[in-house]
Protein backbone atom coordinates (compact mmCIF):
# COMPACT_ATOMS: atom_id res chain seq x y z
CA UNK A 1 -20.29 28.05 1.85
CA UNK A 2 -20.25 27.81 5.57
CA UNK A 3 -17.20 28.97 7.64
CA UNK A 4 -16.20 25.47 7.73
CA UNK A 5 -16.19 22.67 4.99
CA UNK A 6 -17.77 19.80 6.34
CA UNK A 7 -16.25 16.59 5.52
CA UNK A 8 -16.91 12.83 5.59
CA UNK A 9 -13.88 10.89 5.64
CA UNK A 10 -13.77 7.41 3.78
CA UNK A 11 -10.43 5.54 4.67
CA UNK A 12 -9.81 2.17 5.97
CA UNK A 13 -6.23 1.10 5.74
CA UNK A 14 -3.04 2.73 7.61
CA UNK A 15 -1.89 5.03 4.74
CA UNK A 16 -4.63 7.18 5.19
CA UNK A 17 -4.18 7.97 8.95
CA UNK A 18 -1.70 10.86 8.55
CA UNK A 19 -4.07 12.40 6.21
CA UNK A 20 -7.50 11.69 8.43
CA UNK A 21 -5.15 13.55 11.34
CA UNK A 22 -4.33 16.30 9.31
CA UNK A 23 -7.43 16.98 8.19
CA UNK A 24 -9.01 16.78 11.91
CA UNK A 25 -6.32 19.80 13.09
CA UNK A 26 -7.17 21.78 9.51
CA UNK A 27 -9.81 25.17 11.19
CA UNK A 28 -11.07 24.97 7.54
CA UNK A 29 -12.69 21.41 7.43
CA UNK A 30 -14.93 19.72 10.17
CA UNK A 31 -15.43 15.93 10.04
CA UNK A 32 -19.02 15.06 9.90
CA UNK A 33 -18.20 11.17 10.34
CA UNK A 34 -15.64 8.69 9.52
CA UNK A 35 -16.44 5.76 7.28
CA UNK A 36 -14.50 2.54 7.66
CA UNK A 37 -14.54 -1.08 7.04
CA UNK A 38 -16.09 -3.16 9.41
CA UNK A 39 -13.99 -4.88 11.92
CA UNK A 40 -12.21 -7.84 10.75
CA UNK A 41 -10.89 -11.72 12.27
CA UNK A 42 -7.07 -11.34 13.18
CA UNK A 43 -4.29 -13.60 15.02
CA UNK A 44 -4.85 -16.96 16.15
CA UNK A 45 -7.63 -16.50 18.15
CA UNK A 46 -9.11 -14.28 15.12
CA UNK A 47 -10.43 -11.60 17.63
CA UNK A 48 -12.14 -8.86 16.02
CA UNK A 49 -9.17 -5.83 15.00
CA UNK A 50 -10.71 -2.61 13.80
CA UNK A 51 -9.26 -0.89 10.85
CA UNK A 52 -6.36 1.50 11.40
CA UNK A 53 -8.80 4.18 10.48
CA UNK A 54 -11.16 3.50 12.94
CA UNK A 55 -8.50 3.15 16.15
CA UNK A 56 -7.36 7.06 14.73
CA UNK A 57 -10.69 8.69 14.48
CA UNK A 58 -11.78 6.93 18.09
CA UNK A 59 -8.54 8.45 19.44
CA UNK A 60 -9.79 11.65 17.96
CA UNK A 61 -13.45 11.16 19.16
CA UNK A 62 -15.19 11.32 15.68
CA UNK A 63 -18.41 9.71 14.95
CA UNK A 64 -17.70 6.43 13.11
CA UNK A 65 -19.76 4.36 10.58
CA UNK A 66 -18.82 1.02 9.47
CA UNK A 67 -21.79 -0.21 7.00
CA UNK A 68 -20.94 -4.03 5.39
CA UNK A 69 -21.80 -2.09 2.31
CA UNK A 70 -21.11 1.48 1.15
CA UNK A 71 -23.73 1.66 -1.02
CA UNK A 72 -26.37 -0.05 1.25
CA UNK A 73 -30.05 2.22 1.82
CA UNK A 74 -29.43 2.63 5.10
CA UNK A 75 -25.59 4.09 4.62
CA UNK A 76 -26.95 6.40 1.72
CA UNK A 77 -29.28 7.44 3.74
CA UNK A 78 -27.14 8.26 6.54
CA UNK A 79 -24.90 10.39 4.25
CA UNK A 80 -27.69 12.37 2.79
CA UNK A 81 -28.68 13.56 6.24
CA UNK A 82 -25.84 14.97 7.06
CA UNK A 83 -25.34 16.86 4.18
CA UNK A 84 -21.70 16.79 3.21
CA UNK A 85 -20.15 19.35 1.20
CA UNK A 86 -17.30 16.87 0.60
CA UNK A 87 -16.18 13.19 0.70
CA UNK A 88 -12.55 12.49 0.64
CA UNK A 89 -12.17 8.60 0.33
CA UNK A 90 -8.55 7.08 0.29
CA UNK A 91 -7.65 3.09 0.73
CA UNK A 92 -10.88 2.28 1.40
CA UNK A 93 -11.61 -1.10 -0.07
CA UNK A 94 -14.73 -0.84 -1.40
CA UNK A 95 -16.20 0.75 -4.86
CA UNK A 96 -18.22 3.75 -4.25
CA UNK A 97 -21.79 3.95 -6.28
CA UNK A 98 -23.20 6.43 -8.41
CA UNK A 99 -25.70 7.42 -5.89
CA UNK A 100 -23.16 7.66 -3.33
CA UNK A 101 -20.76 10.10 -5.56
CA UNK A 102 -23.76 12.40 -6.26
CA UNK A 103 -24.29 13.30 -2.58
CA UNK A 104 -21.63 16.26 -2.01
CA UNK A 105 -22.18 16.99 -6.01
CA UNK A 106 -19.25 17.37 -7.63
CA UNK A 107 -17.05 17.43 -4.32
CA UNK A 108 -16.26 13.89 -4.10
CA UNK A 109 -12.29 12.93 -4.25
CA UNK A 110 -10.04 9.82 -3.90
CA UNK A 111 -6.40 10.07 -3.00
CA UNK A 112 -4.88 7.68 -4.63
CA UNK A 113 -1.16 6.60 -4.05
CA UNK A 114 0.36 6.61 -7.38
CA UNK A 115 0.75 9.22 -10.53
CA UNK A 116 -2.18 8.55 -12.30
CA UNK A 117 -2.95 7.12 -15.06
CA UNK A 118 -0.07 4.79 -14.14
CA UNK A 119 -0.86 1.83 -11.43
CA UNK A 120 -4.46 2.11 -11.23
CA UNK A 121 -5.87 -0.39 -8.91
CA UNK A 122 -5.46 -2.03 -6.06
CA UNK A 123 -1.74 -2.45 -5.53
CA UNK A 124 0.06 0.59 -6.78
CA UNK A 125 2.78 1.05 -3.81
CA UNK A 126 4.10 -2.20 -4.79
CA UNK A 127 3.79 -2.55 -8.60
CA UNK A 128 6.03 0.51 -8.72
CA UNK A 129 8.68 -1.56 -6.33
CA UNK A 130 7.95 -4.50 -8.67
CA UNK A 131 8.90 -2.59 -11.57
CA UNK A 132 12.08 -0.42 -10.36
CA UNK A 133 10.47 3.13 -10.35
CA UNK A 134 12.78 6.03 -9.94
CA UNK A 135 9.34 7.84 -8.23
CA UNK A 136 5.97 7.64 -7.34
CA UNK A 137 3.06 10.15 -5.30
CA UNK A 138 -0.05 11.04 -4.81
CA UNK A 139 -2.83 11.76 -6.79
CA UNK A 140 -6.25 13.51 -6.08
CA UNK A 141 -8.84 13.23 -8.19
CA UNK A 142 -12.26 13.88 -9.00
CA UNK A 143 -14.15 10.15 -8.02
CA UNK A 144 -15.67 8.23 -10.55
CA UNK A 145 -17.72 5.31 -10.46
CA UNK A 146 -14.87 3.57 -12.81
CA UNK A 147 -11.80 2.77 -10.69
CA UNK A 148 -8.91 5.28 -10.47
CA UNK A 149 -10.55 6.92 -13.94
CA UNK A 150 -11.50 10.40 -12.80
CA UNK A 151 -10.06 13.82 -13.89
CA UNK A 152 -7.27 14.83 -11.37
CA UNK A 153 -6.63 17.94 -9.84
CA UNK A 154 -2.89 17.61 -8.62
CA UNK A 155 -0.49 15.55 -7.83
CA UNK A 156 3.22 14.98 -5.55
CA UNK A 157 5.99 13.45 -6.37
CA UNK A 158 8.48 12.13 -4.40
CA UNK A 159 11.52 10.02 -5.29
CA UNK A 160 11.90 5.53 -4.50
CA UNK A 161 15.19 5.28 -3.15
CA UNK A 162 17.11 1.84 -3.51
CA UNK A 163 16.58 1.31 0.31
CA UNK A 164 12.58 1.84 0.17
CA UNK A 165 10.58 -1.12 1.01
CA UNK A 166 6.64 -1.26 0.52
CA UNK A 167 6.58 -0.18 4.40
CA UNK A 168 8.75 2.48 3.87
CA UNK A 169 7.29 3.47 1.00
CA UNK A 170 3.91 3.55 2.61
CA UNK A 171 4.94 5.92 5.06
CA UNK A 172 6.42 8.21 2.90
CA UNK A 173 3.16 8.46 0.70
CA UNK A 174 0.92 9.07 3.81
CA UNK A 175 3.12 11.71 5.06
CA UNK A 176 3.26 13.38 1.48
CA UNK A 177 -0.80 13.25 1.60
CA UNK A 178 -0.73 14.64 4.76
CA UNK A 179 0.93 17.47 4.36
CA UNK A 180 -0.33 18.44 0.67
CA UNK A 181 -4.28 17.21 0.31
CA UNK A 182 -5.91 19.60 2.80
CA UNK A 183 -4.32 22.39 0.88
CA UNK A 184 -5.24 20.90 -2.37
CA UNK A 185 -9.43 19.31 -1.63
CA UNK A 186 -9.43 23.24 -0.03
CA UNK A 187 -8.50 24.90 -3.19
CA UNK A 188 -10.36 22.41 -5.49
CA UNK A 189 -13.70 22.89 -3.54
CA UNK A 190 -12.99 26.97 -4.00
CA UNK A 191 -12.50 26.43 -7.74
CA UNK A 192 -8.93 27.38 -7.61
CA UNK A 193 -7.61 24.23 -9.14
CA UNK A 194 -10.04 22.33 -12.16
CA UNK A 195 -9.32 18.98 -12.49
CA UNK A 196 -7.68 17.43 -15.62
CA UNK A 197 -8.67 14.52 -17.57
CA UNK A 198 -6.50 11.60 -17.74
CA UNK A 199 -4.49 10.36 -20.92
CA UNK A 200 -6.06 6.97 -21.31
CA UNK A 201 -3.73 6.01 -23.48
CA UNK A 202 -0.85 5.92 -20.66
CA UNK A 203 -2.86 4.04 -18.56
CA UNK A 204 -2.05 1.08 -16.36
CA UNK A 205 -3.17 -1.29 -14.13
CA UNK A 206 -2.08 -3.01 -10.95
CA UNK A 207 -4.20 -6.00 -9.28
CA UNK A 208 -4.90 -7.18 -6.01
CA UNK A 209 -1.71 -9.14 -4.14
CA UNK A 210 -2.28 -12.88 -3.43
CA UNK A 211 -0.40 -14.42 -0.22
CA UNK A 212 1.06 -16.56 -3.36
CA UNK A 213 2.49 -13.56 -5.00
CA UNK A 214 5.48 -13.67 -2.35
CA UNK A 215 6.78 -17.22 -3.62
CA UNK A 216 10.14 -16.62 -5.10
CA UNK A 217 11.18 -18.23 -8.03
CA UNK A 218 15.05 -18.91 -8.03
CA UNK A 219 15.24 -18.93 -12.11
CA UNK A 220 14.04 -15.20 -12.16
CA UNK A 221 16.62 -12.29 -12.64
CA UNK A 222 18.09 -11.35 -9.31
CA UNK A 223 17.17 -7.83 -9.86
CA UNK A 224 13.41 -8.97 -10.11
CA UNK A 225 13.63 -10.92 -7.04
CA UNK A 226 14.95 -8.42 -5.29
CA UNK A 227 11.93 -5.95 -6.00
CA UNK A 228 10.00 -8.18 -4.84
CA UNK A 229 11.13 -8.93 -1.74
CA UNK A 230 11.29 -4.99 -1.06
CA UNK A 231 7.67 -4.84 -2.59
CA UNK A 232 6.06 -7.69 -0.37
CA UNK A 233 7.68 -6.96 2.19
CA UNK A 234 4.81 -5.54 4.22
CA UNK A 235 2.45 -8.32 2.97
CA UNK A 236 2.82 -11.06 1.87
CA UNK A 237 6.30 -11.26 2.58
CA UNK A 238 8.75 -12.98 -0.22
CA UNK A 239 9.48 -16.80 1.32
CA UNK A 240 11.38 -19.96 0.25
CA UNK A 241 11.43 -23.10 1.59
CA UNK A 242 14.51 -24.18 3.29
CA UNK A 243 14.27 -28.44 4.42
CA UNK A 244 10.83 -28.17 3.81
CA UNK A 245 9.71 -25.33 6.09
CA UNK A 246 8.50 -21.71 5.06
CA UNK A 247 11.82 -18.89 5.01
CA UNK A 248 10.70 -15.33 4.75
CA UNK A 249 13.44 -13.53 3.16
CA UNK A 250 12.56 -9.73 4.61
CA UNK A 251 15.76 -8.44 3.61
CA UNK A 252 18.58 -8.40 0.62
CA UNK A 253 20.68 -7.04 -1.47
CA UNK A 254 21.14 -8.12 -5.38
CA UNK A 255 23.76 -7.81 -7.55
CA UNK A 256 24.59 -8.84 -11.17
CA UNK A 257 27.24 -11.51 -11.58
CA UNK A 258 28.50 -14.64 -13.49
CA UNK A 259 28.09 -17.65 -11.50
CA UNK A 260 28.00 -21.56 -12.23
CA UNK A 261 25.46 -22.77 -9.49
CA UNK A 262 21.91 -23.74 -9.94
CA UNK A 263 19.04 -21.36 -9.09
CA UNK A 264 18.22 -21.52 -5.29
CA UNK A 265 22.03 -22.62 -4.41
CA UNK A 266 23.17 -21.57 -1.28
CA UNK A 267 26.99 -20.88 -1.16
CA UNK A 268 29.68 -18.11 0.15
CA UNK A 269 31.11 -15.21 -2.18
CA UNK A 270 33.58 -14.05 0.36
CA UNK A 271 32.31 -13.79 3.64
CA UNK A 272 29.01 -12.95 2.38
CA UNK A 273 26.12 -15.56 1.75
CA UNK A 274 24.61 -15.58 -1.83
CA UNK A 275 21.66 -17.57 -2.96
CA UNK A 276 22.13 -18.49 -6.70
CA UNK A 277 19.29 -16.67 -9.34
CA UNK A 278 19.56 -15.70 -12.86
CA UNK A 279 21.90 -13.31 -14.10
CA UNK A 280 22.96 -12.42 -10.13
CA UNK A 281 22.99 -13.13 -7.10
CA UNK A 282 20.51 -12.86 -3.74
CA UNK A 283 22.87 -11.74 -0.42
CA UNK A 284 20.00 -12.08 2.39
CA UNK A 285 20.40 -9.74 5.18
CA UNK A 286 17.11 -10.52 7.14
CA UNK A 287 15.74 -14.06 7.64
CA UNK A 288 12.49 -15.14 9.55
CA UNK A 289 11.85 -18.75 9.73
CA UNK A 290 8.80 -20.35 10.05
CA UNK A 291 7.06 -19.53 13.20
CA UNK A 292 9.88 -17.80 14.88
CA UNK A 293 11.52 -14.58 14.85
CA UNK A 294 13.62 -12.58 12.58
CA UNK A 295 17.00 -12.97 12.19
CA UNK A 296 20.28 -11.64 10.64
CA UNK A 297 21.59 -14.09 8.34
CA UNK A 298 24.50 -14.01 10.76
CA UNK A 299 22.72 -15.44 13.83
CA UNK A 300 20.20 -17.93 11.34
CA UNK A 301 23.91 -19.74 10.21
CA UNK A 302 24.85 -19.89 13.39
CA UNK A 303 21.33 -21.64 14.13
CA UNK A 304 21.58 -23.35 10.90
CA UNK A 305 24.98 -24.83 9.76
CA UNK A 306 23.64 -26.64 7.03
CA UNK A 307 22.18 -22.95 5.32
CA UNK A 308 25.53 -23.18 3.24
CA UNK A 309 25.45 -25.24 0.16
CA UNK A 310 21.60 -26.34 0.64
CA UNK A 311 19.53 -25.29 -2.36
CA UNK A 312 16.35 -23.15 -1.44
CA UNK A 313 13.00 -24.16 -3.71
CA UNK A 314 9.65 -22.74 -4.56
CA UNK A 315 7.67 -26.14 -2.71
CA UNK A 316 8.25 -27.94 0.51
């Protein structure tokens, strides 16, 4: 092997920045190229945005490919020439083919931000919010032309605190890759780590989030609405309608207790605000009306007098 490893670098969305940076500064590894997704419509205007990816390896002065396909001729083509001895691919959108996956032989891995074989798929930061994890990580593993399937050569854990949001949580998994996959791809490449197979029968899947997914259902338990509004709250955001206009609720706390109002009820348990849900309550903290800013729920009553005693519902 030559003094350095040389790398291409698959990665599209923002949690695999940290890791594209660390790997850049690593003496061991040189980055052949960076693939990303193409640019994409954004805002009102829809101007073209590039991926988070792409703005990090420009600041970094890497070369940059952004093929509408992958697995197009002229993109497999462009990989076999420069001759890879690895391909590290994490949150990049897009299913990898077999031809692709042969390239750098078996040196192909996918970080992949949950402990497999639990959440694989497309939304694993979130389903573990959704479903009141005590912990989550990072995986590596060896790629597979089946999603999230292959044999895995470590993994990090790290702990969901009760404050963690799907932003938060974000973060925290891109630092954790940061700081532990260079080490790991390094040693799996050497041959001092072999990959494990995973225990299919403990697998699990998570599925792409629709901008409907964020609609909150008042009957629910409180304690489910409340993961979702810290596991949406990135995208799509958990919303309401309140007089017939859109309410992003961005942040709340939940709590279990007896109550005699119908779901969605607005009303005061003390001086705090409570929307009515099953088995609990919602206390809002953060508020962001439709097309204005966010607000305390403070400042929105103040703005909104007639908050108290409405009743919040799933339509306009």
């Amino acid at each position: 092997m030559k003094n350095k490893i040389k790398i291409i670098f698959i990665g599209t969305a923002h949690i695999a920045t940290p890791l594209l940076r660390a790997i850049s500064k690593d003496d061991r590894f040189e980055i052949a190229s960076v693939i990303t997704q193409i640019d994409k419509p954004s805002g009102r205007n829809l101007e073209l945005k590039p991926s988070p990816v792409k703005m990090i390896a420009e600041e970094l002065s890497l070369r940059i490919l952004q093929p509408d396909s992958i697995n197009d001729k002229n993109c497999l083509d462009e990989i076999k020439k420069q001759k890879p001895d690895a391909m590290i691919v994490m949150a990049y959108g897009q299913i990898l083919s077999k031809a692709i996956l042969g390239i750098s032989g078996e040196m192909c891995f996918n970080v992949h931000a949950s402990i497999l074989p639990k959440y694989r798929g497309a939304s694993p930061i979130q389903s573990a919010l959704l479903n009141n994890e005590k912990e989550t990580g990072i995986s590596l593993m060896k790629m597979e032309e089946h999603m999230d399937t292959g044999p895995v050569y470590k993994d990090f854990k790290i702990k969901i605190e009760e404050s963690d949001n799907s932003l938060a949580l974000t973060n925290k998994l891109a630092d954790l890759a940061a700081k532990n996959i260079p080490d790991a791809v390094y040693f799996a490449i050497k041959g001092d780590i072999k990959p494990k197979d995973q225990d299919e029968k403990k697998a699990t899947y998570c599925t792409k989030i629709a901008k409907e997914d964020g609609n909150i259902d008042w009957s629910e338990e409180a304690q489910k609405i409340s993961a979702k509004i810290r596991a949406f709250y990135n995208w799509p955001g958990t919303y309401t309608f309140f007089n017939g206009k859109r309410l992003k609720i961005l942040e709340a706390e939940s709590i279990n207790m007896k109550h005699d109002h119908d779901p969605g009820t607005v009303f005061k348990t003390g001086d705090k605000v409570a929307v009515a849900a099953k088995n609990g309550i919602i206390m809002p903290i953060t508020l962001q009306s439709e097309g204005k800013t966010s607000q305390n729920i403070n400042d929105f009553i103040n703005g909104n007098p007639g908050f108290i005693n409405s009743k919040l519902t799933s339509k306009p």
